[in-house]
PDB file of N, CA and C in Angstrom:
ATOM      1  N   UNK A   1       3.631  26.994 -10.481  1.00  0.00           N
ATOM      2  CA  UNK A   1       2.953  25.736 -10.229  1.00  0.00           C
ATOM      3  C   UNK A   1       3.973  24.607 -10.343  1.00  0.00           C
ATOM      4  N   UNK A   2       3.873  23.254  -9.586  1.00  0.00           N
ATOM      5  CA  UNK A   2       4.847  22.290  -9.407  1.00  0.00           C
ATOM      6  C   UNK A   2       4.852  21.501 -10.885  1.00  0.00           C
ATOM      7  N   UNK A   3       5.192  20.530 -10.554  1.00  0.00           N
ATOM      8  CA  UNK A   3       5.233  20.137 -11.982  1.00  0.00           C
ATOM      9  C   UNK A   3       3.930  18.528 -11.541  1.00  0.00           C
ATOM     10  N   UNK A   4       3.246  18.550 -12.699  1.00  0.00           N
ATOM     11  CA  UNK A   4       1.967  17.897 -12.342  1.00  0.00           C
ATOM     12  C   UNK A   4       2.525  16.126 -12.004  1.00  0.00           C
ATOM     13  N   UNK A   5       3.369  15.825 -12.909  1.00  0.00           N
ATOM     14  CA  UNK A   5       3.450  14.309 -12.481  1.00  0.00           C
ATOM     15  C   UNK A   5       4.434  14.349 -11.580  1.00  0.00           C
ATOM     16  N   UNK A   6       4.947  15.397 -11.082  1.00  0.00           N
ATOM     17  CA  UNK A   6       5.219  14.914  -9.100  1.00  0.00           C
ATOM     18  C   UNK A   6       4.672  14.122  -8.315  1.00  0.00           C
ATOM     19  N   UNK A   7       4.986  13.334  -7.599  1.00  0.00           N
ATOM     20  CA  UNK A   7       4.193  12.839  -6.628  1.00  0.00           C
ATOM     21  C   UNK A   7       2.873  13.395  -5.630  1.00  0.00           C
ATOM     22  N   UNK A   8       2.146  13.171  -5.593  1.00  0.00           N
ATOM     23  CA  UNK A   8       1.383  14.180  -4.534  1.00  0.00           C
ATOM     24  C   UNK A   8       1.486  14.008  -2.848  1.00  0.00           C
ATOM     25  N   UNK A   9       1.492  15.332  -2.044  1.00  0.00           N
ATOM     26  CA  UNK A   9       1.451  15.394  -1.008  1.00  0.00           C
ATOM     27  C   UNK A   9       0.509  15.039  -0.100  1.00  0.00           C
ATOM     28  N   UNK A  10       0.538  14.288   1.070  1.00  0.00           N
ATOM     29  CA  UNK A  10      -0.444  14.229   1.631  1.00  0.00           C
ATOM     30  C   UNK A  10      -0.493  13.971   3.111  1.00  0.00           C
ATOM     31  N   UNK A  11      -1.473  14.397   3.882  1.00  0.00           N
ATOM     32  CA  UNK A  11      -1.374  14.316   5.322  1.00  0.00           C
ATOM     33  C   UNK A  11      -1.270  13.019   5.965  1.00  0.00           C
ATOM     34  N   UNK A  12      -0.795  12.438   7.041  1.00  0.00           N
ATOM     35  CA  UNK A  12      -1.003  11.604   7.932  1.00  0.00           C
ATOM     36  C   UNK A  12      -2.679  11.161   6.891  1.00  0.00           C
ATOM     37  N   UNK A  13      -2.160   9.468   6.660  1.00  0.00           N
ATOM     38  CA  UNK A  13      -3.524   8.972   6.343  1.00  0.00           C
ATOM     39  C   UNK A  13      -4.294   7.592   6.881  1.00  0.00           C
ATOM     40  N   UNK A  14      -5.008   7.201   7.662  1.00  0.00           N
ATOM     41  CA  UNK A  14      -5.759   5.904   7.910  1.00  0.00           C
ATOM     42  C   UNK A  14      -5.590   4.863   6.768  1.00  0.00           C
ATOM     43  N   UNK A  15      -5.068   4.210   7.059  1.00  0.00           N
ATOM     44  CA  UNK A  15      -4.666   2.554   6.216  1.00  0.00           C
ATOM     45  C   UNK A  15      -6.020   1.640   6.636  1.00  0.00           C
ATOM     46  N   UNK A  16      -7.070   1.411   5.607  1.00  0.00           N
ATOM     47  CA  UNK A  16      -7.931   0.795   6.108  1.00  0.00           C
ATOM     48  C   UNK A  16      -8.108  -0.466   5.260  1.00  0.00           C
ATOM     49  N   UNK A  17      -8.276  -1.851   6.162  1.00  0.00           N
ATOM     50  CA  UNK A  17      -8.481  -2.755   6.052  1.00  0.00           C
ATOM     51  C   UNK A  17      -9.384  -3.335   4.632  1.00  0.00           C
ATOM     52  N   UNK A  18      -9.991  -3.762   3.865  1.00  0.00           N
ATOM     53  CA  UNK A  18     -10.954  -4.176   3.070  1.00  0.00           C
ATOM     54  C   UNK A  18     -10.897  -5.543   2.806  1.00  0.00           C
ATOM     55  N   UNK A  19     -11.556  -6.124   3.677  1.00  0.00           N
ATOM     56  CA  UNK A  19     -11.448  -7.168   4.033  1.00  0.00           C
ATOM     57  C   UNK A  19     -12.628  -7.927   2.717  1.00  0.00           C
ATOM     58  N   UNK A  20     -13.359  -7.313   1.930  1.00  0.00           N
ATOM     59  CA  UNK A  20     -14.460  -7.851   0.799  1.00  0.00           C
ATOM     60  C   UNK A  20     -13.070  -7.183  -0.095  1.00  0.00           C
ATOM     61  N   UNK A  21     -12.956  -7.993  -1.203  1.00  0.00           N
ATOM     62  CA  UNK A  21     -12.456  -7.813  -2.680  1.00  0.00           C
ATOM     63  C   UNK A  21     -13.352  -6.302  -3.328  1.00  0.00           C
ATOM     64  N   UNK A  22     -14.460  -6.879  -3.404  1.00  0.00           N
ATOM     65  CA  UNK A  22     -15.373  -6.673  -4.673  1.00  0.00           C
ATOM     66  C   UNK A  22     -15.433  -5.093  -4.252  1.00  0.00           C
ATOM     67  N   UNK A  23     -15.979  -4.953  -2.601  1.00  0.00           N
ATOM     68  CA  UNK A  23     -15.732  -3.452  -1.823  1.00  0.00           C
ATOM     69  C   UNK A  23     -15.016  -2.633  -1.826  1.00  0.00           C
ATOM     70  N   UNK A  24     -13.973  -3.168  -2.224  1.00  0.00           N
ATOM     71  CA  UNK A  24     -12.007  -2.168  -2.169  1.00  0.00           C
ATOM     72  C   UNK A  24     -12.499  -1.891  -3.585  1.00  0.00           C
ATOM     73  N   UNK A  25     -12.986  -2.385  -4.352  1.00  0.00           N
ATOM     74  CA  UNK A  25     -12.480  -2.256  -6.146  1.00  0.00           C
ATOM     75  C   UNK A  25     -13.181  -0.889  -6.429  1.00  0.00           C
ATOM     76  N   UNK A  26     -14.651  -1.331  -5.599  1.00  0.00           N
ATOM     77  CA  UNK A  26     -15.836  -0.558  -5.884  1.00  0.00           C
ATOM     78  C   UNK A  26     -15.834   1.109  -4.989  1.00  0.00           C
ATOM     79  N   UNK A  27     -15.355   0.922  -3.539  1.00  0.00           N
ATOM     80  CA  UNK A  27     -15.439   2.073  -3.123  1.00  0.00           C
ATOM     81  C   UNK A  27     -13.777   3.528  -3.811  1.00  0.00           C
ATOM     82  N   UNK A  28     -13.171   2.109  -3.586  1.00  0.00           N
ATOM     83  CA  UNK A  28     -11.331   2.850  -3.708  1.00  0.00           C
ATOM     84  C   UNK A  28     -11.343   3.691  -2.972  1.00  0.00           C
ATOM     85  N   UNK A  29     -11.528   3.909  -1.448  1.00  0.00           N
ATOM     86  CA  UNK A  29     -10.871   4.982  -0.710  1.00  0.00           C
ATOM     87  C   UNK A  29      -9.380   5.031  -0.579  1.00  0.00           C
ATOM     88  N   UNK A  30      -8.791   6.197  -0.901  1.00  0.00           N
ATOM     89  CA  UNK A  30      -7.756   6.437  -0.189  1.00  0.00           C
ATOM     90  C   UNK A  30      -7.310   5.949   0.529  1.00  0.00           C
ATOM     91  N   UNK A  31      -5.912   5.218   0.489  1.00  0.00           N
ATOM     92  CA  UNK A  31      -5.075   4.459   1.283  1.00  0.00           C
ATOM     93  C   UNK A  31      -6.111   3.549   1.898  1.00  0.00           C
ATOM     94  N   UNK A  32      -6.885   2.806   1.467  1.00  0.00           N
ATOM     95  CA  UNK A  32      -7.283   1.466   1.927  1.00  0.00           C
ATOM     96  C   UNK A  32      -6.593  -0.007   1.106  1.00  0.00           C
ATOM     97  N   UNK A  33      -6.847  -0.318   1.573  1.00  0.00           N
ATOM     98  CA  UNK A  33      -5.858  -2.141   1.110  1.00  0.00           C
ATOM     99  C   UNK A  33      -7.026  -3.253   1.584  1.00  0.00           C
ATOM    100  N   UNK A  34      -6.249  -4.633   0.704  1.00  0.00           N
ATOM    101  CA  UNK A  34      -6.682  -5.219   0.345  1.00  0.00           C
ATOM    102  C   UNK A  34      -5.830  -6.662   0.337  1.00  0.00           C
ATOM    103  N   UNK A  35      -5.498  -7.353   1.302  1.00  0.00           N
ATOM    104  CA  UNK A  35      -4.613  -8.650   1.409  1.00  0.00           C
ATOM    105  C   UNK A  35      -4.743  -9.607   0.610  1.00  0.00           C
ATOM    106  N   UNK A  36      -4.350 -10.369   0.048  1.00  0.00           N
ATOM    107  CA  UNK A  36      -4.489 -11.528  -0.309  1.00  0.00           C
ATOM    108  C   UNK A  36      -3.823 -12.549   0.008  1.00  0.00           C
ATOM    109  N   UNK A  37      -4.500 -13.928   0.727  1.00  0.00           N
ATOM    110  CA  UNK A  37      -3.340 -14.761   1.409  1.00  0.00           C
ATOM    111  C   UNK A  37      -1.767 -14.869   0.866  1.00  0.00           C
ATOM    112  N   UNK A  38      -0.878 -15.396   1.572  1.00  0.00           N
ATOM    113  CA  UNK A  38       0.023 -16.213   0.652  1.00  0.00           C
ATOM    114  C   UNK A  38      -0.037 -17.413   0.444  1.00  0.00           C
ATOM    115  N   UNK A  39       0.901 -17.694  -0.453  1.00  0.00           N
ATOM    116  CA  UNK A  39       1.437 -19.061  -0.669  1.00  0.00           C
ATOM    117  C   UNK A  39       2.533 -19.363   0.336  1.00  0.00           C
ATOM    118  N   UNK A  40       2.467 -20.681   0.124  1.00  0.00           N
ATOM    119  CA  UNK A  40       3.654 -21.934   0.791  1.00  0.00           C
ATOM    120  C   UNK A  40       5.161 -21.107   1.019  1.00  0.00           C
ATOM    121  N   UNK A  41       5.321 -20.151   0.309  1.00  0.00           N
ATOM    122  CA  UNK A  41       6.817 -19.410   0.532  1.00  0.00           C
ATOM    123  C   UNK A  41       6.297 -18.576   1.533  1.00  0.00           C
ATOM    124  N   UNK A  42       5.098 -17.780   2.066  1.00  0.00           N
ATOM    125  CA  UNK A  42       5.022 -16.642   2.796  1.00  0.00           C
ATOM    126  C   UNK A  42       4.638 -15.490   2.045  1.00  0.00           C
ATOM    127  N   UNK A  43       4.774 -15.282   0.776  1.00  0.00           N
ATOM    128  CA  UNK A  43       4.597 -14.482  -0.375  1.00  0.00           C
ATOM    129  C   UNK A  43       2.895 -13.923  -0.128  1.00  0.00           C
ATOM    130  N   UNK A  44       2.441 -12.623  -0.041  1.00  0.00           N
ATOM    131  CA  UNK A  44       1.602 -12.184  -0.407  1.00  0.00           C
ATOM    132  C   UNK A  44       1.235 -11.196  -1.516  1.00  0.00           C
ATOM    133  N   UNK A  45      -0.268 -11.226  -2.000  1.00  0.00           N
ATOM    134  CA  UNK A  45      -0.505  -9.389  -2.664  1.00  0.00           C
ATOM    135  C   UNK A  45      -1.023  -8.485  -1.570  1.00  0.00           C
ATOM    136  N   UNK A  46      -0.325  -7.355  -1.167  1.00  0.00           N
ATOM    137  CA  UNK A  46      -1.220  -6.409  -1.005  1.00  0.00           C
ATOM    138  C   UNK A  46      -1.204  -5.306  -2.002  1.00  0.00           C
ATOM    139  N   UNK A  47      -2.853  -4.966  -1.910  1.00  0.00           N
ATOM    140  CA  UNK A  47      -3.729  -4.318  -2.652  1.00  0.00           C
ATOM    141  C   UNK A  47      -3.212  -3.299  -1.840  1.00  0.00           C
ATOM    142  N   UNK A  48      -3.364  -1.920  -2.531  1.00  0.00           N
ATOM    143  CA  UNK A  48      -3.958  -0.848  -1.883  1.00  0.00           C
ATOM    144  C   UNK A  48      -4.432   0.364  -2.847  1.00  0.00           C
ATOM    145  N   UNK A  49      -5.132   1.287  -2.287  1.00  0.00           N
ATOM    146  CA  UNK A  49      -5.558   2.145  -2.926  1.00  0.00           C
ATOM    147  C   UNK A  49      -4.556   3.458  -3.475  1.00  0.00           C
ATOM    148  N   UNK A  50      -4.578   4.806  -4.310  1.00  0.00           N
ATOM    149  CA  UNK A  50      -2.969   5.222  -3.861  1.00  0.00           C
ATOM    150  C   UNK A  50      -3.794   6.356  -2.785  1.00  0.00           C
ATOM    151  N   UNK A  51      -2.881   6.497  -1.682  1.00  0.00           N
ATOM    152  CA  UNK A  51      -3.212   7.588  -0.910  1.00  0.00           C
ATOM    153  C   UNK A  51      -3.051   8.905  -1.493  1.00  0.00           C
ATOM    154  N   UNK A  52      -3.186   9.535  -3.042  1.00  0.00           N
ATOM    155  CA  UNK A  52      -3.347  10.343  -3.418  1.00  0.00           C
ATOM    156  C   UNK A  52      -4.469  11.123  -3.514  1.00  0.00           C
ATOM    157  N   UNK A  53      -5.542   9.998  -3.563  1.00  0.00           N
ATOM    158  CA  UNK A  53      -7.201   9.944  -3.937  1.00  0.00           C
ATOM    159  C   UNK A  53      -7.414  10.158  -5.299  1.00  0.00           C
ATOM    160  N   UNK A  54      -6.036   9.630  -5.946  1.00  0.00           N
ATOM    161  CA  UNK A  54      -6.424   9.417  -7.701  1.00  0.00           C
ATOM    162  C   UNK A  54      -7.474   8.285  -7.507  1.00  0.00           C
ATOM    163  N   UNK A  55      -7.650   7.286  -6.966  1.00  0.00           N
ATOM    164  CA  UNK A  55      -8.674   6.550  -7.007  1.00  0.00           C
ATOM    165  C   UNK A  55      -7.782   4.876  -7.779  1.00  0.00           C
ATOM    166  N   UNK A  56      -6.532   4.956  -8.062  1.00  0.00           N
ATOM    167  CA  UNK A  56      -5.642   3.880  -8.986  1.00  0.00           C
ATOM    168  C   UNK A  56      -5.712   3.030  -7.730  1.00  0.00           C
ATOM    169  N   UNK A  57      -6.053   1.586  -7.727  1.00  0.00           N
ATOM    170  CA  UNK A  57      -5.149   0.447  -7.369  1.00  0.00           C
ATOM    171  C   UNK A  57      -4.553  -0.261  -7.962  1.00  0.00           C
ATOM    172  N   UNK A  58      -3.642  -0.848  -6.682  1.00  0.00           N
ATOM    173  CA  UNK A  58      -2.516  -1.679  -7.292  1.00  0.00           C
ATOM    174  C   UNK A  58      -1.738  -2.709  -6.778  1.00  0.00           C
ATOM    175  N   UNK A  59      -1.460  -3.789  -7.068  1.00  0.00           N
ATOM    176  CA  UNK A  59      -0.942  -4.245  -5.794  1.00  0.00           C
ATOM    177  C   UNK A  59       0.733  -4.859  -6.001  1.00  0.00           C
ATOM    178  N   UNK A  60       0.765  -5.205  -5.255  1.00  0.00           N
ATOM    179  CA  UNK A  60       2.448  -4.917  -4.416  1.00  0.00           C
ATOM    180  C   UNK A  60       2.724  -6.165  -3.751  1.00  0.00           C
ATOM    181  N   UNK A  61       4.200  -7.166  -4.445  1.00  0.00           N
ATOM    182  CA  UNK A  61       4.588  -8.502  -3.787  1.00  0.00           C
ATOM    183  C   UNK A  61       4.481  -7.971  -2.314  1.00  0.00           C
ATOM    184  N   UNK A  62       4.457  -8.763  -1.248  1.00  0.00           N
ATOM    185  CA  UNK A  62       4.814  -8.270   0.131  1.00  0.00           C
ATOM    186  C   UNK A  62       5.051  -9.854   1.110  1.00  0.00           C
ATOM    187  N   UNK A  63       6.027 -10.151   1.538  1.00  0.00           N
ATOM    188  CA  UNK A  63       6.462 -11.045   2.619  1.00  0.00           C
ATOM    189  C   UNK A  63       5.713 -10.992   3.972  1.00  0.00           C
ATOM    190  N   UNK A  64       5.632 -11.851   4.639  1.00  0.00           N
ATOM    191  CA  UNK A  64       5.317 -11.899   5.902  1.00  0.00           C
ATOM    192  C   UNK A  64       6.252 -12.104   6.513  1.00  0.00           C
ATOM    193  N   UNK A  65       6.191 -10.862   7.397  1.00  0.00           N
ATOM    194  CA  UNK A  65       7.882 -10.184   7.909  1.00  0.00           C
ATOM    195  C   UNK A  65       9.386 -10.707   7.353  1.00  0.00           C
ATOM    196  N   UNK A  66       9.452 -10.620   6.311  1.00  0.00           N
ATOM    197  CA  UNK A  66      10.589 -10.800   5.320  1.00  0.00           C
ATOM    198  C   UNK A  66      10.442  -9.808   4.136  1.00  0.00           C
ATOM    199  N   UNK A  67      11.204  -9.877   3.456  1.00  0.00           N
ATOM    200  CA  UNK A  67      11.401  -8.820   2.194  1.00  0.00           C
ATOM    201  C   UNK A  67      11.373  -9.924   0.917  1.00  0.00           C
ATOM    202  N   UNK A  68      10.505 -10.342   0.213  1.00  0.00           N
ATOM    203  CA  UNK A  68      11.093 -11.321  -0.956  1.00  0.00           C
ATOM    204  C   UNK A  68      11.991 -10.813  -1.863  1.00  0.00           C
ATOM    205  N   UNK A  69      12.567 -12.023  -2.456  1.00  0.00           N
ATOM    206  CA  UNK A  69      13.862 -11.716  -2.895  1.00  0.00           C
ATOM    207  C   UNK A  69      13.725 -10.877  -4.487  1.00  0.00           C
ATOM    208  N   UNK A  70      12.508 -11.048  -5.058  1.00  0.00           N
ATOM    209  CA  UNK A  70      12.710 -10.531  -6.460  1.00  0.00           C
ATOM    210  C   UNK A  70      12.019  -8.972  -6.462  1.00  0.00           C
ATOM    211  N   UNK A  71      11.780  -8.200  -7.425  1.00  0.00           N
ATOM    212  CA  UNK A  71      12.374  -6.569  -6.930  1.00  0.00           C
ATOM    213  C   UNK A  71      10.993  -6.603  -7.654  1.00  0.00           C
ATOM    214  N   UNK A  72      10.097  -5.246  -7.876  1.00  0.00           N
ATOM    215  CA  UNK A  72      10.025  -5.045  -6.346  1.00  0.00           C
ATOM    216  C   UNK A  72       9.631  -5.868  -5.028  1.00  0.00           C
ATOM    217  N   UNK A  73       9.644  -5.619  -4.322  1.00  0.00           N
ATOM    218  CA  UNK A  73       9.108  -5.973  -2.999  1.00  0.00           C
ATOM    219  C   UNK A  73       9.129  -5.586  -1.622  1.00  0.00           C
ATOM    220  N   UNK A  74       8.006  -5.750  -1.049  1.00  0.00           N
ATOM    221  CA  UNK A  74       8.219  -5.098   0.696  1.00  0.00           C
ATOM    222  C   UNK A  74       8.068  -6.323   1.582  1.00  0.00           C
ATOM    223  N   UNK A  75       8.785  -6.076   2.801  1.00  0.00           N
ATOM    224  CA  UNK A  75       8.232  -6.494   4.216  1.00  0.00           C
ATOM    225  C   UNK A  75       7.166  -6.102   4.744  1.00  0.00           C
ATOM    226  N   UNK A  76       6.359  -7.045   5.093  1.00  0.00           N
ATOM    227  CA  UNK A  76       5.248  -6.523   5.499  1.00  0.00           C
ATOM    228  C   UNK A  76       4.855  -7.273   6.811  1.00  0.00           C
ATOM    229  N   UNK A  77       4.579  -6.355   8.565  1.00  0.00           N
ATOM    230  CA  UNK A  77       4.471  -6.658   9.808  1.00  0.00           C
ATOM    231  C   UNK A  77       3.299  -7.383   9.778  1.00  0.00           C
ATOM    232  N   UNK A  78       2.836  -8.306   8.921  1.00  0.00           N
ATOM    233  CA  UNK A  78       1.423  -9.036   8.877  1.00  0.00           C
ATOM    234  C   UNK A  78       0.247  -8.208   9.934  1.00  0.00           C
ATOM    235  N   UNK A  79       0.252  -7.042  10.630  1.00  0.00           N
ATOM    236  CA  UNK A  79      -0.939  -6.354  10.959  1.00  0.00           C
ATOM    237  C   UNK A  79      -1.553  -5.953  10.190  1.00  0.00           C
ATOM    238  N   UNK A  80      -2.742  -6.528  10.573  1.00  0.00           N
ATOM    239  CA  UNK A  80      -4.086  -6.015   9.398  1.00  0.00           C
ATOM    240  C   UNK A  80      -5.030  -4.883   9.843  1.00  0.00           C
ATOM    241  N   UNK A  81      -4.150  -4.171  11.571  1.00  0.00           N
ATOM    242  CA  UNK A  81      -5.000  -3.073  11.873  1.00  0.00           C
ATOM    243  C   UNK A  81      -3.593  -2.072  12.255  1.00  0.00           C
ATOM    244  N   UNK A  82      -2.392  -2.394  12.127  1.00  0.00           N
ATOM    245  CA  UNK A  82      -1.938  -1.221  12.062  1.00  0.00           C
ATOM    246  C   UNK A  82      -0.280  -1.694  11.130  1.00  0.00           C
ATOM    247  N   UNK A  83      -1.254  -1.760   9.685  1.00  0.00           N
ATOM    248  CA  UNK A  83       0.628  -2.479   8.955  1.00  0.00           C
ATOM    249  C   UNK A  83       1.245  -1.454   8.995  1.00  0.00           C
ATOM    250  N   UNK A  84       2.818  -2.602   8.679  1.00  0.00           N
ATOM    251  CA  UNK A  84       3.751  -1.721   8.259  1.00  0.00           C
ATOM    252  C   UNK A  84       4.558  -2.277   7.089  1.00  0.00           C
ATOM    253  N   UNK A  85       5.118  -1.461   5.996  1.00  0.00           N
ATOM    254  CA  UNK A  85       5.535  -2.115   4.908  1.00  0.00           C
ATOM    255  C   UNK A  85       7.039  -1.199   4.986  1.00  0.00           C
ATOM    256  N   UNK A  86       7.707  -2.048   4.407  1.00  0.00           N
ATOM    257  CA  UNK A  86       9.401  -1.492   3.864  1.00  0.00           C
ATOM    258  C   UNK A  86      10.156  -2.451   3.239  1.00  0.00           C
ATOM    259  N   UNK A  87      10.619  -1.463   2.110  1.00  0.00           N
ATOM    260  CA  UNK A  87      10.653   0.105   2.172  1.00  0.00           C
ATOM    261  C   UNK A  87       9.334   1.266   2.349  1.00  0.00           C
ATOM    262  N   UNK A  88       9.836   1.992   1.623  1.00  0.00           N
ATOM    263  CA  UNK A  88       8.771   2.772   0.725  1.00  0.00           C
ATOM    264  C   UNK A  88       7.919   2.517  -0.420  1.00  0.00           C
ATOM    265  N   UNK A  89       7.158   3.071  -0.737  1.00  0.00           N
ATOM    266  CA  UNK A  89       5.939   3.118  -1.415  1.00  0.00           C
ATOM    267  C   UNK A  89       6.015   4.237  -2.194  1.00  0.00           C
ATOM    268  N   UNK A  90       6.680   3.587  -3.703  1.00  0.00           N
ATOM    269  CA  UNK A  90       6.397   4.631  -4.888  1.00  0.00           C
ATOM    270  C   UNK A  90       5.631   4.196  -5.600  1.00  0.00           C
ATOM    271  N   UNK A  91       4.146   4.940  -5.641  1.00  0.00           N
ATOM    272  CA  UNK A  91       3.424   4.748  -6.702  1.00  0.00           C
ATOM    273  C   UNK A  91       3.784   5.854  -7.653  1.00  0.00           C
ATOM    274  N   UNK A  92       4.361   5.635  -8.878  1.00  0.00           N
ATOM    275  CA  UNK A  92       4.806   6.639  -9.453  1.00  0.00           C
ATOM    276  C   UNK A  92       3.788   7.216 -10.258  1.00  0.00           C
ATOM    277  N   UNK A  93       4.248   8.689 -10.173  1.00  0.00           N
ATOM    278  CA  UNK A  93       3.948   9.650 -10.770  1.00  0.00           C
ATOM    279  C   UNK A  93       2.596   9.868  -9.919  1.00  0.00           C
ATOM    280  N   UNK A  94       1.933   9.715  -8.680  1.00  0.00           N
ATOM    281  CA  UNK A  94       0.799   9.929  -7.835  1.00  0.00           C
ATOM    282  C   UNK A  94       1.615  10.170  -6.830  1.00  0.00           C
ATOM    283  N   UNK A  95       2.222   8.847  -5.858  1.00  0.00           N
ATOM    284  CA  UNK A  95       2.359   9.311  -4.264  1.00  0.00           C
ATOM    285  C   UNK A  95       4.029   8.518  -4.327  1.00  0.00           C
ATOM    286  N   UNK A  96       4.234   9.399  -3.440  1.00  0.00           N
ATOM    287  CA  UNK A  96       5.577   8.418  -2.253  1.00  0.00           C
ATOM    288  C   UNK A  96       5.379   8.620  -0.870  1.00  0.00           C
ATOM    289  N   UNK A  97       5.975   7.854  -0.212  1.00  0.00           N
ATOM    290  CA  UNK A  97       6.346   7.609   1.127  1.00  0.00           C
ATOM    291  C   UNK A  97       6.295   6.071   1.496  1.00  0.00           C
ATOM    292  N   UNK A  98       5.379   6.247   3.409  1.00  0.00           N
ATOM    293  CA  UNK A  98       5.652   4.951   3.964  1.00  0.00           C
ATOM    294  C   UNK A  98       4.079   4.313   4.374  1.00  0.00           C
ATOM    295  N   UNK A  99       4.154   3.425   4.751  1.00  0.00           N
ATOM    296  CA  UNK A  99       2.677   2.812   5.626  1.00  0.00           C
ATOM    297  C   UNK A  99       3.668   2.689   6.987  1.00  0.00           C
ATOM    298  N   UNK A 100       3.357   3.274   7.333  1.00  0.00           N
ATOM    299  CA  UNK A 100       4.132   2.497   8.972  1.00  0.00           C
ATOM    300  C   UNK A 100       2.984   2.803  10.297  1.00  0.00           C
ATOM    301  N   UNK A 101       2.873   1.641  11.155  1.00  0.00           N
ATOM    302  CA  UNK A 101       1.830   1.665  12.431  1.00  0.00           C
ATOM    303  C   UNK A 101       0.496   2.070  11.641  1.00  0.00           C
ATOM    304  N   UNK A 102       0.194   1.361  10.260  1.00  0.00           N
ATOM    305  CA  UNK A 102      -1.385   1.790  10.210  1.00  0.00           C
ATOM    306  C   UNK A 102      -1.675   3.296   9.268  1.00  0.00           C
ATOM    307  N   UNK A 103      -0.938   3.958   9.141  1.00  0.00           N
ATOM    308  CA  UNK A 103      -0.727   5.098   8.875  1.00  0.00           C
ATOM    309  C   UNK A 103       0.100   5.342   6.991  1.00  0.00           C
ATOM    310  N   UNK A 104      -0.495   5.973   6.401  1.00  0.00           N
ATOM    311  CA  UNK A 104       0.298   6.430   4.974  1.00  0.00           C
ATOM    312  C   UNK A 104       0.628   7.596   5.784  1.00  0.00           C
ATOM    313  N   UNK A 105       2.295   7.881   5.321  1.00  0.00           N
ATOM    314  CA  UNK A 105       2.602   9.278   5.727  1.00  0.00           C
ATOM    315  C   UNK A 105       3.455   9.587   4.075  1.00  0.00           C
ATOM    316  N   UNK A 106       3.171  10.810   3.505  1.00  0.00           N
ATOM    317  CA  UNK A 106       4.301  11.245   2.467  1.00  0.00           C
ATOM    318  C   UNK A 106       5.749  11.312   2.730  1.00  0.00           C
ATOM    319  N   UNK A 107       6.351  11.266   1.374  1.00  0.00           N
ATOM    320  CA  UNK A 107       7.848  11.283   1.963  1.00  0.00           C
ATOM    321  C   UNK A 107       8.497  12.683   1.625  1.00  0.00           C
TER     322      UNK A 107
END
């Protein structure tokens, strides 16, 4: 058997929108997200669920198409129907990989 706090594997997954707060908190599907505007720098939160189906959210500095400068942080293609974030996506000790075109893929 692997070793349990590995990351978990997972198929090609749907990145879905949750556009209600209160809905993302309450349902937590798998790899769904959750935006929150930015501020005056461009700076956003995205939320997301982990595409493990531990059911954990969490959210994550993210730029509008920039990378902010303090660590962590992603670029994020401001699509809200098919993002893309980079780098990668370590939720540790649940998942790794990418969101790219809409999609969680493992790494």
């Amino acid at each position: 058997m692997g070793d349990p706090r590995a990351p978990r594997a997972t198929g090609p997954l749907r990145a879905i929108n949750m556009v209600d707060f209160d809905a993302f908190k309450k349902h937590r599907h798998p790899g769904s997200y959750h935006v929150v505007p930015g501020d005056a720098r461009g700076e956003w939160f995205f939320w997301y669920c982990c595409p493990c189906g531990c059911g954990v959210i969490a959210p994550i500095t993210v730029g509008a198409n920039f990378k902010p400068p303090q660590s962590p942080s992603w670029n994020w293609n401001v699509s809200t129907t098919e993002p893309t974030l980079t780098p990668s996506v370590h939720h540790k000790g649940h998942w790794h990989g990418w969101l790219t075109d809409g999609y969680w893929r493992s790494a």
